[in-house]
Protein backbone atom coordinates (compact mmCIF):
# COMPACT_ATOMS: atom_id res chain seq x y z
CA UNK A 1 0.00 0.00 0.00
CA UNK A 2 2.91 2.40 1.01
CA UNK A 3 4.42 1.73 -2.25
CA UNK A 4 1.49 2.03 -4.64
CA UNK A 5 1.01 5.54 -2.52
CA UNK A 6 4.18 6.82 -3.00
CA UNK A 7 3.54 5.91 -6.82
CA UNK A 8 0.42 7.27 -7.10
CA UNK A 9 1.98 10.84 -5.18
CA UNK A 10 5.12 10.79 -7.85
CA UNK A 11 2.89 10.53 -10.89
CA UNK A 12 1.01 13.82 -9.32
CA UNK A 13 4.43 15.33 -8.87
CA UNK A 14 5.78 14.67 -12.06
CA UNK A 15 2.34 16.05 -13.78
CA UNK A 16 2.43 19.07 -11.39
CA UNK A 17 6.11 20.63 -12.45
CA UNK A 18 5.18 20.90 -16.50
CA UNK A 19 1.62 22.27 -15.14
CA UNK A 20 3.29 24.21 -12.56
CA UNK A 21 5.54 25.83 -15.21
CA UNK A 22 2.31 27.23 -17.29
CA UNK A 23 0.91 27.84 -14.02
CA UNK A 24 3.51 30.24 -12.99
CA UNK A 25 3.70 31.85 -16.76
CA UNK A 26 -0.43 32.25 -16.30
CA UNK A 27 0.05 33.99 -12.92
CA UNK A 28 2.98 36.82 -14.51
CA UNK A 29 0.30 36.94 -17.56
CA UNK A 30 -2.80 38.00 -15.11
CA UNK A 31 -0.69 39.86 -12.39
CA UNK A 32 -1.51 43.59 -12.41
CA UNK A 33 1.07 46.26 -13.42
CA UNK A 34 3.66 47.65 -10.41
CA UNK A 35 2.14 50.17 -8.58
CA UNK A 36 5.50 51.82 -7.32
CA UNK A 37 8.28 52.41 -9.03
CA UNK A 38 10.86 49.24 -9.06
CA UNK A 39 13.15 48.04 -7.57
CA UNK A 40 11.99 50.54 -4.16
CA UNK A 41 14.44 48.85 -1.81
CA UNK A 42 17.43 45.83 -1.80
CA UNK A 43 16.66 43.20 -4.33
CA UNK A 44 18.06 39.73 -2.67
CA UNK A 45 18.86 37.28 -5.03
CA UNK A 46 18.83 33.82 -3.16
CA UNK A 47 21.20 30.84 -4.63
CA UNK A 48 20.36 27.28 -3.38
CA UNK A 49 23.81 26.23 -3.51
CA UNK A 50 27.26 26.75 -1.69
CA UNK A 51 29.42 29.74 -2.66
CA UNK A 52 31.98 29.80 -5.14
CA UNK A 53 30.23 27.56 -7.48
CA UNK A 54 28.92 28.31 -11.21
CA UNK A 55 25.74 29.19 -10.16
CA UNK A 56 27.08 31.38 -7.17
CA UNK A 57 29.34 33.07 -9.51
CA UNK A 58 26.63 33.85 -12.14
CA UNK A 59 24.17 34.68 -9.57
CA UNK A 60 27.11 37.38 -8.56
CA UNK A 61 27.87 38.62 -11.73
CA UNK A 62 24.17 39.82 -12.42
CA UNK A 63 23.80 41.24 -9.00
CA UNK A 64 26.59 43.69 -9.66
CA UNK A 65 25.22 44.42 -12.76
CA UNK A 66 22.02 44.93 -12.05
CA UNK A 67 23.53 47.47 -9.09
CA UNK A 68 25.16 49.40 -11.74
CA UNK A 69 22.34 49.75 -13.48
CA UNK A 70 19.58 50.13 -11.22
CA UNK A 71 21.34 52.28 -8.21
CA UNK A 72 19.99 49.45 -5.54
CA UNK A 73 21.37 47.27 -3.83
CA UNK A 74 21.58 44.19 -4.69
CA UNK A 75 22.45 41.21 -2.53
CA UNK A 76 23.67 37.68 -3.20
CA UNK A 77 22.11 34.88 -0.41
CA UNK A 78 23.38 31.49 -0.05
CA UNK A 79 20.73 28.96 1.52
CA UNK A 80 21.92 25.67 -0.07
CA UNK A 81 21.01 22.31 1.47
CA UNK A 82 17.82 19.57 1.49
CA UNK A 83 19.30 19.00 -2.53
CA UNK A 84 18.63 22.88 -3.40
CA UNK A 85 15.01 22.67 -1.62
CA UNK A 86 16.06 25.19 1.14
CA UNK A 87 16.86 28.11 -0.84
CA UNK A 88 14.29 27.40 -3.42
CA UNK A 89 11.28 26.99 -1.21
CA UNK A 90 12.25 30.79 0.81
CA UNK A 91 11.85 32.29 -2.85
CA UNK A 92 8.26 30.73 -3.00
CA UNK A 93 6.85 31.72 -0.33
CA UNK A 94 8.39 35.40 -0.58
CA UNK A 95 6.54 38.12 -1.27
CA UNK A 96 5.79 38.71 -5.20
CA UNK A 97 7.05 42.06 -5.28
CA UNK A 98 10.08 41.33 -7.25
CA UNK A 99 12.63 42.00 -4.54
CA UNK A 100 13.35 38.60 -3.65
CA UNK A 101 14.46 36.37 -6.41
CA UNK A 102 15.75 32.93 -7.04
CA UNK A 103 18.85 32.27 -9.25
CA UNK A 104 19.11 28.26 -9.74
CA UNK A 105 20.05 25.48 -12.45
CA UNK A 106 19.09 22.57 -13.39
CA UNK A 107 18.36 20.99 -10.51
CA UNK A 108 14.90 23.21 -10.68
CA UNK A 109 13.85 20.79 -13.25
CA UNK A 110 15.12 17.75 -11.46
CA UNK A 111 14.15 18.13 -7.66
CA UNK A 112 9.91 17.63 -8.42
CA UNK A 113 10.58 14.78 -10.73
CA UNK A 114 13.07 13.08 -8.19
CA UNK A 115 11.56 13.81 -5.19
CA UNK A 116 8.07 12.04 -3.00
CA UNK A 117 7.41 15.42 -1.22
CA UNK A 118 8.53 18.99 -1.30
CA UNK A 119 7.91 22.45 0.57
CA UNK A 120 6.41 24.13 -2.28
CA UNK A 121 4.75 23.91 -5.66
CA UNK A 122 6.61 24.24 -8.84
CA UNK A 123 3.96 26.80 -9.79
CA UNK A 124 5.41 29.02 -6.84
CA UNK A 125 7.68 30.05 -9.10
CA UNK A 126 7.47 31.89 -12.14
CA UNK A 127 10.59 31.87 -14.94
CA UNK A 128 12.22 35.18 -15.44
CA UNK A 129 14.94 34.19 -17.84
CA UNK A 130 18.32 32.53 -18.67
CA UNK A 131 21.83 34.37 -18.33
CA UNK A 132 24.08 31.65 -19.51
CA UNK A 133 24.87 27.67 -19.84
CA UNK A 134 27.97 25.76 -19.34
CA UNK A 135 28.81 22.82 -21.23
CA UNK A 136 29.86 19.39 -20.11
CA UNK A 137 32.87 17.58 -20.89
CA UNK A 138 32.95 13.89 -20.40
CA UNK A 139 36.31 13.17 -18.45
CA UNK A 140 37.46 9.47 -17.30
CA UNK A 141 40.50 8.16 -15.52
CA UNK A 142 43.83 8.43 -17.15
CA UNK A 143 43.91 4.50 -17.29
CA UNK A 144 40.45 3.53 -18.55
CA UNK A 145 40.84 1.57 -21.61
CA UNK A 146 38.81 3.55 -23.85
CA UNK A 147 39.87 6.75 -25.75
CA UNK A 148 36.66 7.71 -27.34
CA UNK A 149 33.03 7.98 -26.24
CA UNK A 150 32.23 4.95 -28.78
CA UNK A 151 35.21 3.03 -27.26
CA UNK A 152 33.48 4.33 -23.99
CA UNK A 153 29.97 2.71 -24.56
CA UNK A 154 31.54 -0.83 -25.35
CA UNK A 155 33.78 -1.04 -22.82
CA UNK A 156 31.08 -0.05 -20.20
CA UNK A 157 28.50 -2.54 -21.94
CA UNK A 158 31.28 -5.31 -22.20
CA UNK A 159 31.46 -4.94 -17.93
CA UNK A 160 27.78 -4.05 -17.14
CA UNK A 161 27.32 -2.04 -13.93
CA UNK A 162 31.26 -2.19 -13.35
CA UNK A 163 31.92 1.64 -14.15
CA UNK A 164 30.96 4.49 -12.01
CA UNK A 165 30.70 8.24 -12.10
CA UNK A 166 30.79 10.50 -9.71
CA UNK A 167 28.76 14.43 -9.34
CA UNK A 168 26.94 16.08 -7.19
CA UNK A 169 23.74 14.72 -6.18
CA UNK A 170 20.40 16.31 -8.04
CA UNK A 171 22.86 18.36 -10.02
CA UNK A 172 23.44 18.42 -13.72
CA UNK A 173 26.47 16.65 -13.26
CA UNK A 174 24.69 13.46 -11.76
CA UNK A 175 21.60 13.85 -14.26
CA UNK A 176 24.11 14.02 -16.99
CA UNK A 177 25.23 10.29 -16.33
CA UNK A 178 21.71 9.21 -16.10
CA UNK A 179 20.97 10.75 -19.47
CA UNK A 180 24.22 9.04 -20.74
CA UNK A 181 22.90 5.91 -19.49
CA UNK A 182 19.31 5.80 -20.60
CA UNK A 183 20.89 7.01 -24.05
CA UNK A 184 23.56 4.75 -24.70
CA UNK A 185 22.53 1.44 -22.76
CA UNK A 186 25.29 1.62 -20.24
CA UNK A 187 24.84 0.18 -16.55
CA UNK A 188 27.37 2.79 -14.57
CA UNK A 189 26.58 3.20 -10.98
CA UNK A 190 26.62 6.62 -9.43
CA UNK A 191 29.29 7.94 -7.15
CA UNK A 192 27.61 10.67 -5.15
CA UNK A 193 30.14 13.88 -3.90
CA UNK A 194 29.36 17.31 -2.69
CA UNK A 195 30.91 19.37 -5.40
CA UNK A 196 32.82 19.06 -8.44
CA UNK A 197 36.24 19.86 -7.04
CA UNK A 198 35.99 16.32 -5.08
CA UNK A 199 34.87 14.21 -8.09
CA UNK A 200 38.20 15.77 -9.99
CA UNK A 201 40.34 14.49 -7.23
CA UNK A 202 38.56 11.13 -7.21
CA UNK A 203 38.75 11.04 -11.22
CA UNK A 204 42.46 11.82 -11.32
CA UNK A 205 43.54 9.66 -8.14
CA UNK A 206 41.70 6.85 -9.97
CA UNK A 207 38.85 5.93 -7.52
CA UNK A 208 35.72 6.50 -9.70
CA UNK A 209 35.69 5.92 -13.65
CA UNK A 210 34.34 8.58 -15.16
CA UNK A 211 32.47 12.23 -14.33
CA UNK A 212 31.10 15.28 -16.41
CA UNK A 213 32.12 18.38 -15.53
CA UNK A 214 32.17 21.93 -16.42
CA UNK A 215 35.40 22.81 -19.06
CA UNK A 216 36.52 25.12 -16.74
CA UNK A 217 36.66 22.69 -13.98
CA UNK A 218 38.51 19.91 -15.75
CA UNK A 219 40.21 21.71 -18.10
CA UNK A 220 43.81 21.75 -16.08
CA UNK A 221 43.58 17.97 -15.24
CA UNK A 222 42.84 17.32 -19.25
CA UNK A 223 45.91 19.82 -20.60
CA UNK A 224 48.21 17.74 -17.69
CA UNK A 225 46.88 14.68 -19.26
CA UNK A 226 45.47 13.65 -15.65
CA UNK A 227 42.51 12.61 -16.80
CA UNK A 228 40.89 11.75 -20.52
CA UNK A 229 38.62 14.11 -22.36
CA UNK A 230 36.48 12.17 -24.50
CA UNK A 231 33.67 15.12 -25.92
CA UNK A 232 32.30 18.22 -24.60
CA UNK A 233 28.29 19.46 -25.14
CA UNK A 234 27.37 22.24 -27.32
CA UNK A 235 27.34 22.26 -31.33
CA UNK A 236 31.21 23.47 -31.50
CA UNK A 237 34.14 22.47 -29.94
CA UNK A 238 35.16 24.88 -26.34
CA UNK A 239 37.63 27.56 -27.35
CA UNK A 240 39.94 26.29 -24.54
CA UNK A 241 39.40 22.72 -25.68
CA UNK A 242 40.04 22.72 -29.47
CA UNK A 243 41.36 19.03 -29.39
CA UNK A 244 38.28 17.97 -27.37
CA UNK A 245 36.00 16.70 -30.05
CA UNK A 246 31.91 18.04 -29.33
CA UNK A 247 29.08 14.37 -28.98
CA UNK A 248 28.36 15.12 -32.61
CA UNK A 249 31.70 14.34 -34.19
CA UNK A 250 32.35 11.68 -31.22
CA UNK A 251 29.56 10.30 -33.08
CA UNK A 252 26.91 10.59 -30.32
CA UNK A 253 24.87 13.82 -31.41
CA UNK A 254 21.82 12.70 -29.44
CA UNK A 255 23.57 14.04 -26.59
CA UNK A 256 23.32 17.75 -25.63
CA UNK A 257 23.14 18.27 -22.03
CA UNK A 258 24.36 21.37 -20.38
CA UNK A 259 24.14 23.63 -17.41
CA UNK A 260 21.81 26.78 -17.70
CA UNK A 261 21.67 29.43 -15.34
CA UNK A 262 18.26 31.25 -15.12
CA UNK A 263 16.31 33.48 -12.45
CA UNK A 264 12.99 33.01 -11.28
CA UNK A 265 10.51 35.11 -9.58
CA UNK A 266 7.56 34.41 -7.04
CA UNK A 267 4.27 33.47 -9.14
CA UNK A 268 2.11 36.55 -8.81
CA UNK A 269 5.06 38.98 -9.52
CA UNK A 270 3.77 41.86 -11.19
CA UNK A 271 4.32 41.58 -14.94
CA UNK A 272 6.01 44.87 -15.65
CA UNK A 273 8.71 43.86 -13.00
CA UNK A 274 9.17 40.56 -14.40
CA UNK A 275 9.67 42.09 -17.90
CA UNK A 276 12.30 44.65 -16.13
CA UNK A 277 14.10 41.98 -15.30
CA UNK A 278 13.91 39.96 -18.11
CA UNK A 279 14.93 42.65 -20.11
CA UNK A 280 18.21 43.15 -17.82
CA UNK A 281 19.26 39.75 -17.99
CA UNK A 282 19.30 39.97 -21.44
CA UNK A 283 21.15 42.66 -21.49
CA UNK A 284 23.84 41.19 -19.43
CA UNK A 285 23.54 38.40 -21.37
CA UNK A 286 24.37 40.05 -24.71
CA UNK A 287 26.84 42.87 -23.15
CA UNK A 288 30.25 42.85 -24.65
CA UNK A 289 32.00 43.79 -21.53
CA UNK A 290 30.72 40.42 -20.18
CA UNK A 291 32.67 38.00 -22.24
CA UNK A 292 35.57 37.98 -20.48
CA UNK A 293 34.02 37.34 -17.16
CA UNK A 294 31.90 34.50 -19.09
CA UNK A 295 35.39 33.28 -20.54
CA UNK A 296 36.70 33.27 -16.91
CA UNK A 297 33.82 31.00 -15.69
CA UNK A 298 33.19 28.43 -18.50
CA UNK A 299 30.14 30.15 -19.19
CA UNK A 300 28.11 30.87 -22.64
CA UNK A 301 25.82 33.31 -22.91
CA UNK A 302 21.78 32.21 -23.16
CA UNK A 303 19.19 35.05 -23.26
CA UNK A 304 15.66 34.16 -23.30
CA UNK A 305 12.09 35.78 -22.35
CA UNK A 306 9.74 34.74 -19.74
CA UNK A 307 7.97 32.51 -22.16
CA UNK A 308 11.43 30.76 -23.97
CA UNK A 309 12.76 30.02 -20.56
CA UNK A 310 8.93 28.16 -19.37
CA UNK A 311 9.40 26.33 -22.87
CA UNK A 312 12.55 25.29 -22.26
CA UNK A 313 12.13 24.08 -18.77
CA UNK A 314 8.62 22.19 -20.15
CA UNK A 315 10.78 20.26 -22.99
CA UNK A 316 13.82 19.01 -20.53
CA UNK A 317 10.99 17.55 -17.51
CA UNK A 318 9.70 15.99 -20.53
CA UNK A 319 12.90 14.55 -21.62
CA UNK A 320 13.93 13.66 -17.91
CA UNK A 321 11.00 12.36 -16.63
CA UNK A 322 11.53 9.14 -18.73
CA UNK A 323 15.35 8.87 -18.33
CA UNK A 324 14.50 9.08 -14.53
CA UNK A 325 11.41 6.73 -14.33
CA UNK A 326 13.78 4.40 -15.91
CA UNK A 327 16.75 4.35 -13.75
CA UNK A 328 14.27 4.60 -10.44
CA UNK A 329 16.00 7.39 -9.81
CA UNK A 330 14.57 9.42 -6.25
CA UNK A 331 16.36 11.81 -4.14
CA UNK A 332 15.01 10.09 -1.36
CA UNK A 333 17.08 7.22 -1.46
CA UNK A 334 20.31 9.29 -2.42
């Protein structure tokens, strides 16, 4: 009975985050226009994750540009823990003024597929927009026998559920094994760590297999030939990467995950403050001054409206929810 229950309460989450996205778009949509000029007072941007990591550092990097812009302050807020439910749930229940904000990944997507019971509705949140993704490059041990992601596949077929990978738990870099998994018929068994700089370690010292990581992140342990590179995400190779060949040419195209950055508000937020910030973002997105900051980071720009950013979010739960039915995958039990 406790099972079936637990079933029955999944299939309502996984149903409530795509509904919960339109939901959110409907409540921007309806919300009446700002009645006083915004932002009136500090605009707190809340990150669900540690500091220092990519989404810390993006979340950073808009705040002092929207400072600049705006004359407000602007504030950065780490509340990380309960697998990014902490921070995320505070920006739910804040008020929808647009002065409290939420500036997350992927792991938005992930947490109501993954997870039996959670704090707040997906449709507590309303997408703002995207400032930037990173790719992922596929890294192994030094001594793996396989130099190429096709060599890769057979050799972890050829020793079912002998390989591993490690990443951080409900974070891209653990859903982007699970995708690699459901997509390529491979058996590895998740390693789970609490950032990336431990699974780097792990990968070069030999103890786990395999990981995907942010370029930036690897990209020392690759040029020292500490660990293999065997493709990185995106439709062109990474600048700092040029012998790292992209899934396409490693003759896996069907692969394309990545890291996004985006910001969301509080459903209900008035709409001309949501289009404010949209706009912003966007800006920041596009500026010319930023590239060098995005170079510094791993980062590539990713602009999108309101309604792009709802669509996008809608087609990955869609293309998750099966990979993760699949692999049983539930925060639960990580």
């Amino acid at each position: 009975m406790r099972a079936r229950s637990f079933r029955y309460r999944h299939r309502l989450r996984q149903r409530a985050l795509a509904a919960g996205l339109l939901a959110g778009m409907a409540g921007i949509a309806g919300a009446q226009p700002a009645a006083t000029p915004y932002p009136s007072k500090t605009i707190t941007i809340i990150v669900p994750t540690t500091p220092g990591g990519g989404v810390d550092n993006g979340a950073r990097m808009l705040a002092e540009k929207l400072r600049a812009a705006w004359g407000q302050t602007v504030v950065v807020e780490n509340r990380p823990g309960a697998n990014y439910i902490i921070g995320t749930a505070a920006v739910a229940r804040a008020p929808a003024d647009g002065h409290t904000l939420l500036f997350t990944s992927n792991s938005f997507v992930v947490v109501p597929l993954a997870s039996a019971k959670l704090p707040y509705d997906p449709a507590d949140l309303a997408p703002v927009g995207t400032l930037a993704y990173s790719p992922y490059v596929m890294v192994t041990r030094s001594t793996l026998a396989a130099n190429t992601v096709q060599e890769f596949i057979a050799h972890a077929k050829a020793h079912p559920g002998k390989l591993n990978y490690g990443g951080t738990v409900s974070a891209g870099s653990h859903i982007a094994g699970e995708v690699f998994n459901h997509m390529s018929g491979t058996r590895m068994q998740f390693v789970p760590y609490k950032g990336g700089a431990p699974v780097m370690v792990d990968l070069v010292g030999g103890q786990i297999d395999a990981a995907w990581n942010s370029v930036n992140a690897a990209a020392a342990q690759i040029r020292a030939g500490k660990v293999k590179a065997l493709a990185v995400t995106g439709e062109q190779r990474y600048p700092t990467l040029p012998a790292v060949p992209t899934f396409a040419e490693a003759g896996f195209p069907q692969y394309q995950e990545r890291a996004w950055l985006g910001l969301f508000a509080p459903s209900g937020t008035p709409r001309a403050i949501v289009q404010k910030l949209s706009a912003e973002l966007a800006r920041v997105a596009n500026a010319p001054e930023m590239k060098p900051d995005f170079d510094a980071s791993g980062l590539i720009p990713l602009a999108s409206t309101p309604e792009q950013f709802a669509a996008m979010l809608k087609k990955e739960a869609d293309t998750l929810r099966p990979v993760l039915k699949a692999s049983n995958f539930r925060l639960d039990a990580q």
